[in-house]
Protein backbone atom coordinates (compact mmCIF):
# COMPACT_ATOMS: atom_id res chain seq x y z
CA UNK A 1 131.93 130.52 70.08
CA UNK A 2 132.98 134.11 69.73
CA UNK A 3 133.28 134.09 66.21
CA UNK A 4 129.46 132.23 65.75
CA UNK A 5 128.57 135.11 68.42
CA UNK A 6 130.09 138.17 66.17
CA UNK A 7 128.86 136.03 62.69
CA UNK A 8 125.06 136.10 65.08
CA UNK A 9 125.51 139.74 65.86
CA UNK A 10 126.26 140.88 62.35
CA UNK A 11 123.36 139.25 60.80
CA UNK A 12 121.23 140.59 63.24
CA UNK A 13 121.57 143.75 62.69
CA UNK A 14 121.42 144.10 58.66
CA UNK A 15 118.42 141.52 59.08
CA UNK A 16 116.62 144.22 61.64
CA UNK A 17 118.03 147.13 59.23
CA UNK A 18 116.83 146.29 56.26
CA UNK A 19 113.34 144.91 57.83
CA UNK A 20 112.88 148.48 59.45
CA UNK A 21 113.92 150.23 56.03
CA UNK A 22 111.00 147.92 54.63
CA UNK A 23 108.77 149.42 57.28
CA UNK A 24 109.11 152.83 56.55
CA UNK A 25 109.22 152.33 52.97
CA UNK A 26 105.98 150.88 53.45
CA UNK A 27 104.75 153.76 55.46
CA UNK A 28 106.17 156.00 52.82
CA UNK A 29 104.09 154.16 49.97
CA UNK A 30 100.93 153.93 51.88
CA UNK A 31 100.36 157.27 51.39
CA UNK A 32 100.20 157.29 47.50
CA UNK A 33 97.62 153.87 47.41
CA UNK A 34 94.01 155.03 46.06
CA UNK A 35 92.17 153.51 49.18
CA UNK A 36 93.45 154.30 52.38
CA UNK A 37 94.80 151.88 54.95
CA UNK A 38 96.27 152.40 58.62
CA UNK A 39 99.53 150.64 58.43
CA UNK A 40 99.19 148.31 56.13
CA UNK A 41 101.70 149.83 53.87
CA UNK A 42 104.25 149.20 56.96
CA UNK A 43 102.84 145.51 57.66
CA UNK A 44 103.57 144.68 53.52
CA UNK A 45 106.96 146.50 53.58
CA UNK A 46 107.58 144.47 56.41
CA UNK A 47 107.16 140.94 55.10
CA UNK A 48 109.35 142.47 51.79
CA UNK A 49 111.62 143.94 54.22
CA UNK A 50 112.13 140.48 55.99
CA UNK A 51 112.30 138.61 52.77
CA UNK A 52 115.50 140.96 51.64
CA UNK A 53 116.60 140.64 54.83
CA UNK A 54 116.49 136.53 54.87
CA UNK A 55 117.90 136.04 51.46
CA UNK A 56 120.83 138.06 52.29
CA UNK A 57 121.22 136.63 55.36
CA UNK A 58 120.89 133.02 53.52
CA UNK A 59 123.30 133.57 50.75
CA UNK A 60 126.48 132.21 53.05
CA UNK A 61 125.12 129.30 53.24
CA UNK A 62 123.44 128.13 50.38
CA UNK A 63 121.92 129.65 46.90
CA UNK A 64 119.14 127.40 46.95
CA UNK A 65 118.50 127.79 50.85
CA UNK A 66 118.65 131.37 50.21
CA UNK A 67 115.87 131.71 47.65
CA UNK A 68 113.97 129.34 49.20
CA UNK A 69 113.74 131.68 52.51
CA UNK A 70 112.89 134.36 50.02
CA UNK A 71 110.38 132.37 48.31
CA UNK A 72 108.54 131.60 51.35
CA UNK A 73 108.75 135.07 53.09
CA UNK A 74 107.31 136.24 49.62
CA UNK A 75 104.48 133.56 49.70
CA UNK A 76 103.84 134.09 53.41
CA UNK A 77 102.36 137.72 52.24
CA UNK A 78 99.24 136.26 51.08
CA UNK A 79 97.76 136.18 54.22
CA UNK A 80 97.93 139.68 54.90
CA UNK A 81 94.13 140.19 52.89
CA UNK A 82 93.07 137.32 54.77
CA UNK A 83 93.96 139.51 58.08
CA UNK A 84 92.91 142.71 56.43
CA UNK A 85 89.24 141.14 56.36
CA UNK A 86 89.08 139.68 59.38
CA UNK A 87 89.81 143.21 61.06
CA UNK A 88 87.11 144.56 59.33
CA UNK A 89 84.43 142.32 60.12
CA UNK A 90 85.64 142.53 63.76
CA UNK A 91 84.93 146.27 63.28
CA UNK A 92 82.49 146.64 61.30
């Protein structure tokens, strides 16, 4: 148990790292996109962030586990537009 506890911890913290490095590197790039956006820059860094995050987290225990995560992080972004444009019909 305490070594499936440490194995837990670690992971959880490089997965949370490098997910909140893809936040502010999405923040960061927001600001240099020719339309502006309120945190969407953060939301796509994010789901980048989190696919990093999962493959690295995946490679222990399988190659092909690994890039599948990634894979399906990656492919999970396409609904951010779908989002994007529901928010604005909401607002507008």
């Amino acid at each position: 148990m305490t070594e499936n506890l440490t194995n837990g911890l670690i992971f959880g913290v490089i997965d949370n790292a490098v997910l909140i490095v893809g936040a502010f590197t999405g923040l960061e790039v927001e600001k240099y996109l020719p339309f502006r956006t309120v945190g969407l820059g953060a939301v796509i860094g994010a789901g980048c962030g989190n696919a990093v995050s999962d493959l690295l987290g995946g490679l222990p225990i399988d190659l092909g586990f690994a890039v599948g995560t990634f894979a399906g992080c990656l492919a999970a972004l396409i609904i951010i537009p779908a989002f994007v444009a529901a928010k604005q019909e909401v607002t507008d």
